[in-house]
C-alpha atoms as a PDB file:
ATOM      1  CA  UNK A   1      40.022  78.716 -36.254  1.00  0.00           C
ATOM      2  CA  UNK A   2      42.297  79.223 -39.005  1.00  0.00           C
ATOM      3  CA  UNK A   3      44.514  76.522 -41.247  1.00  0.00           C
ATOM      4  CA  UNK A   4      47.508  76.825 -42.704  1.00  0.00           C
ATOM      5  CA  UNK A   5      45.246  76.076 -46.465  1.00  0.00           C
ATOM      6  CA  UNK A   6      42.490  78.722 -45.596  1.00  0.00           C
ATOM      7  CA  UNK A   7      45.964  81.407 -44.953  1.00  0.00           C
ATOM      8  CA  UNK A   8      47.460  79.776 -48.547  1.00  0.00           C
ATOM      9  CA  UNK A   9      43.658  79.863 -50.377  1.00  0.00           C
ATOM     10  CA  UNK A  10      44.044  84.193 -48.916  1.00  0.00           C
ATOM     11  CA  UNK A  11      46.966  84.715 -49.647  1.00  0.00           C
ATOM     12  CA  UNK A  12      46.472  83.316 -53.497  1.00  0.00           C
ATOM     13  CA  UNK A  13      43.314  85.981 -53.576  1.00  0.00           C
ATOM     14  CA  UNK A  14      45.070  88.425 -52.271  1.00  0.00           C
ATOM     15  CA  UNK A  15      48.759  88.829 -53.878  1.00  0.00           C
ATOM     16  CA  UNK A  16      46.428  87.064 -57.369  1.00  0.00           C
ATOM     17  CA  UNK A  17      48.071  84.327 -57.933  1.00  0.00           C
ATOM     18  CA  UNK A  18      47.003  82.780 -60.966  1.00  0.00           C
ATOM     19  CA  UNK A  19      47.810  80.074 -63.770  1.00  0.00           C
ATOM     20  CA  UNK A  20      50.822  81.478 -65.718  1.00  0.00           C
ATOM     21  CA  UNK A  21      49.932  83.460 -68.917  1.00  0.00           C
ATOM     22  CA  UNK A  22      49.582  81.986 -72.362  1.00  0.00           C
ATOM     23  CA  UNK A  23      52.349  82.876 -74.109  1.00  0.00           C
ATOM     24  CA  UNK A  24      52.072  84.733 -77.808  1.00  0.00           C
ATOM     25  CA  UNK A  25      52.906  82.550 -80.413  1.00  0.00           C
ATOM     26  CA  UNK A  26      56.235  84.735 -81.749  1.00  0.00           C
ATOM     27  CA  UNK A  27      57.327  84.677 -77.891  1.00  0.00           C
ATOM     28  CA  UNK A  28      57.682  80.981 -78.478  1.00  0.00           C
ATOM     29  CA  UNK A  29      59.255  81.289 -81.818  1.00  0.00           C
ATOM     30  CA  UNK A  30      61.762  83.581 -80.368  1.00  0.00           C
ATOM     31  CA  UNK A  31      62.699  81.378 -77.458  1.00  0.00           C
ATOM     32  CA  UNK A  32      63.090  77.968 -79.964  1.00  0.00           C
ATOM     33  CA  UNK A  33      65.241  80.543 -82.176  1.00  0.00           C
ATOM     34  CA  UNK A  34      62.805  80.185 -85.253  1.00  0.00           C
ATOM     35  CA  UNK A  35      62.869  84.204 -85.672  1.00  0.00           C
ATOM     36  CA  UNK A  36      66.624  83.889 -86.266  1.00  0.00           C
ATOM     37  CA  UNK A  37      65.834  82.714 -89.707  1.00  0.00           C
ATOM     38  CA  UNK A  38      62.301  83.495 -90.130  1.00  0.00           C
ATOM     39  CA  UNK A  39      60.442  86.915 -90.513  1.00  0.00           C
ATOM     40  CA  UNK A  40      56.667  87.508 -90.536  1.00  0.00           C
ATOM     41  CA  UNK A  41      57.024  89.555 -93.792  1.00  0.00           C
ATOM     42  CA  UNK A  42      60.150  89.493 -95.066  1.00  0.00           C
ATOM     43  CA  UNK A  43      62.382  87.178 -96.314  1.00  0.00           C
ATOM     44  CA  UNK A  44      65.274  86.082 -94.096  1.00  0.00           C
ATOM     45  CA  UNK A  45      67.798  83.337 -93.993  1.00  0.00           C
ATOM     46  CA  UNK A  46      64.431  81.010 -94.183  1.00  0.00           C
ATOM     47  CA  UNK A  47      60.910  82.319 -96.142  1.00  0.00           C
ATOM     48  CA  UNK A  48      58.759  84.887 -94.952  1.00  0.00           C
ATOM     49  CA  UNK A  49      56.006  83.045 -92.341  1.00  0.00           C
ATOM     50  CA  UNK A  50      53.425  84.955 -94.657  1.00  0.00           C
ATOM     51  CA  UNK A  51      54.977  83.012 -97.459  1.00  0.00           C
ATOM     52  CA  UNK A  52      54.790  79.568 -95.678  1.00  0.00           C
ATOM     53  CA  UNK A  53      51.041  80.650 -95.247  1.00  0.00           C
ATOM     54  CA  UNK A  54      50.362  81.306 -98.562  1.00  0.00           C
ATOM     55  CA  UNK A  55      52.267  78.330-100.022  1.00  0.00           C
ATOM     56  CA  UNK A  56      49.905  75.988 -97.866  1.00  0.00           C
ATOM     57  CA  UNK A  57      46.498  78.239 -97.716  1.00  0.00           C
ATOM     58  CA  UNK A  58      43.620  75.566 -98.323  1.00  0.00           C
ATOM     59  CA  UNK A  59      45.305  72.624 -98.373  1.00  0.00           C
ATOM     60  CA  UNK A  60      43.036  70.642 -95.232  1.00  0.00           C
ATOM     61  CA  UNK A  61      43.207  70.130 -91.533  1.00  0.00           C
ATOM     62  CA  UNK A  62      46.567  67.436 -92.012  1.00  0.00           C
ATOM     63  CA  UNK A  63      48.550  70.655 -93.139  1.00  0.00           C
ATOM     64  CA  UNK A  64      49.484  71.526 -89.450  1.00  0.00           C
ATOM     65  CA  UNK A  65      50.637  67.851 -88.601  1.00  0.00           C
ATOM     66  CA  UNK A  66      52.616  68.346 -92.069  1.00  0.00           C
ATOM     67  CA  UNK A  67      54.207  70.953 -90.998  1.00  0.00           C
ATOM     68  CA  UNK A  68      55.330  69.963 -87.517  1.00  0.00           C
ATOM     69  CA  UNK A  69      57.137  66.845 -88.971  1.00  0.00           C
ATOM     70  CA  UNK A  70      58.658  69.457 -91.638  1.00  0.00           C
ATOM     71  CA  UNK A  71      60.625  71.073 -88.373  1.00  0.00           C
ATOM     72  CA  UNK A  72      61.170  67.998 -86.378  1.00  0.00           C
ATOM     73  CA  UNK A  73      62.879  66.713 -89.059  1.00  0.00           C
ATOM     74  CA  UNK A  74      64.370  69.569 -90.914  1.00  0.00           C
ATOM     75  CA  UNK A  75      63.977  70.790 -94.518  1.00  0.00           C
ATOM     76  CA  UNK A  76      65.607  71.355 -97.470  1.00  0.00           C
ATOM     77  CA  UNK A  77      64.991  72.673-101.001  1.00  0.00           C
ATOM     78  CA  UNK A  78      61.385  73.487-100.394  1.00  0.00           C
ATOM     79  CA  UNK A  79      62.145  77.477-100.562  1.00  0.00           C
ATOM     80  CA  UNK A  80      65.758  77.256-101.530  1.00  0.00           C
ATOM     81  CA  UNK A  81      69.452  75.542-101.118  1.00  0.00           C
ATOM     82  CA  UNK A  82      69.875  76.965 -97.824  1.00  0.00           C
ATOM     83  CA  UNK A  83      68.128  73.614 -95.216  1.00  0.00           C
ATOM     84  CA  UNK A  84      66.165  74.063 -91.878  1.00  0.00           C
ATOM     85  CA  UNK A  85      67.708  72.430 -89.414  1.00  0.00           C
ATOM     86  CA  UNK A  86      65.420  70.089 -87.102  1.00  0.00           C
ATOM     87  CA  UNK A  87      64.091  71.566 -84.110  1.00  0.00           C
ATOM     88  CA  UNK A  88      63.564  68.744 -81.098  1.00  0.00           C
ATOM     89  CA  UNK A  89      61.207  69.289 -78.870  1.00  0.00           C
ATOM     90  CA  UNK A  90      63.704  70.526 -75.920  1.00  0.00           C
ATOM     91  CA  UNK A  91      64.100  73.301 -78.121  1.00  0.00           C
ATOM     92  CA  UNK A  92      60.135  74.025 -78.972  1.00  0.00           C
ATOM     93  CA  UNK A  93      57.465  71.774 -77.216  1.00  0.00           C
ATOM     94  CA  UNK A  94      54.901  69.437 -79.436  1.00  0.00           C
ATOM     95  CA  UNK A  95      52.146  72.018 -78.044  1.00  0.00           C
ATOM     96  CA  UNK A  96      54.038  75.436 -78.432  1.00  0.00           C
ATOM     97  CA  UNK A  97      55.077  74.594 -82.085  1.00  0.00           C
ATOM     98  CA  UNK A  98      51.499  73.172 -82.872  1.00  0.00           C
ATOM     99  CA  UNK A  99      50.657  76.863 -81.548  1.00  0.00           C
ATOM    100  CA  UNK A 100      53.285  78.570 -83.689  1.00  0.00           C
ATOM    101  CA  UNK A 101      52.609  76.475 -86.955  1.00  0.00           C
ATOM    102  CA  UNK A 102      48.767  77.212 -85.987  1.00  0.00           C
ATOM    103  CA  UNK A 103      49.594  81.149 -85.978  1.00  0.00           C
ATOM    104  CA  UNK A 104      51.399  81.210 -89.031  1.00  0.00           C
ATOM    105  CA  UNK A 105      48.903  79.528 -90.824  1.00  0.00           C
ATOM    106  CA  UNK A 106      46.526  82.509 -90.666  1.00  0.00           C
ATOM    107  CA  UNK A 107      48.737  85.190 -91.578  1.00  0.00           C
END
C-alpha cells in the first residue's frame, strides 16, 4: 500500500530535490549591492576588496566581527572622503556578510 509521504519521499529522489545551493560569496555581494562600489582588484567608488585584505592581513580572529560592524554601521575616512553607507541586514544577512567579509579576507 502506498502513502501520500512514500509518493512525496519518490518523487524528491526522483525529480532530486535537494537543499538549495550555497551561494558564492560575490553572488551575495552583488545582490546587497556591495560590487557597486567595490571591485576585487581595482579600485572603485570604495577600495579594492584585495586592499581591505591587505590592510587587515594578520590582525586576529576579532577582525571579521570588526568588520561586520564597519558595514552595519557605515564608514568614513578609512580609505578616503567618499563614506560607506550602512548596509542593514534586509539588505545582506548577519550570515551572508560574515561569508562575504570571510571571502575577502583571503584574497
Amino acid at each position: 500500500m502506498k502513502t501520500p509521504l512514500s509518493g512525496a519521499l519518490l518523487a524528491c529522489l526522483v525529480f532530486g530535490a535537494t537543499a538549495p545551493a550555497h551561494a558564492e560569496p560575490q553572488d551575495l555581494m552583488n545582490k546587497a549591492g556591495c560590487l557597486a562600489c567595490h571591485h576585487k582588484e581595482k579600485k572603485l567608488v570604495g577600495p579594492a576588496l584585495s586592499t581591505v585584505a591587505a590592510r587587515y592581513k594578520g590582525q586576529g580572529p576579532d577582525v571579521a566581527t570588526a568588520l561586520m560592524q564597519k558595514v552595519r554601521t557605515g564608514s568614513k575616512g578609512v580609505y578616503g572622503p567618499i563614506p560607506m553607507p550602512p548596509s542593514a541586514p534586509d539588505k545582506i544577512s548577519d550570515a551572508d556578510l560574515k561569508t562575504a567579509i570571510d571571502w575577502i579576507l583571503t584574497l
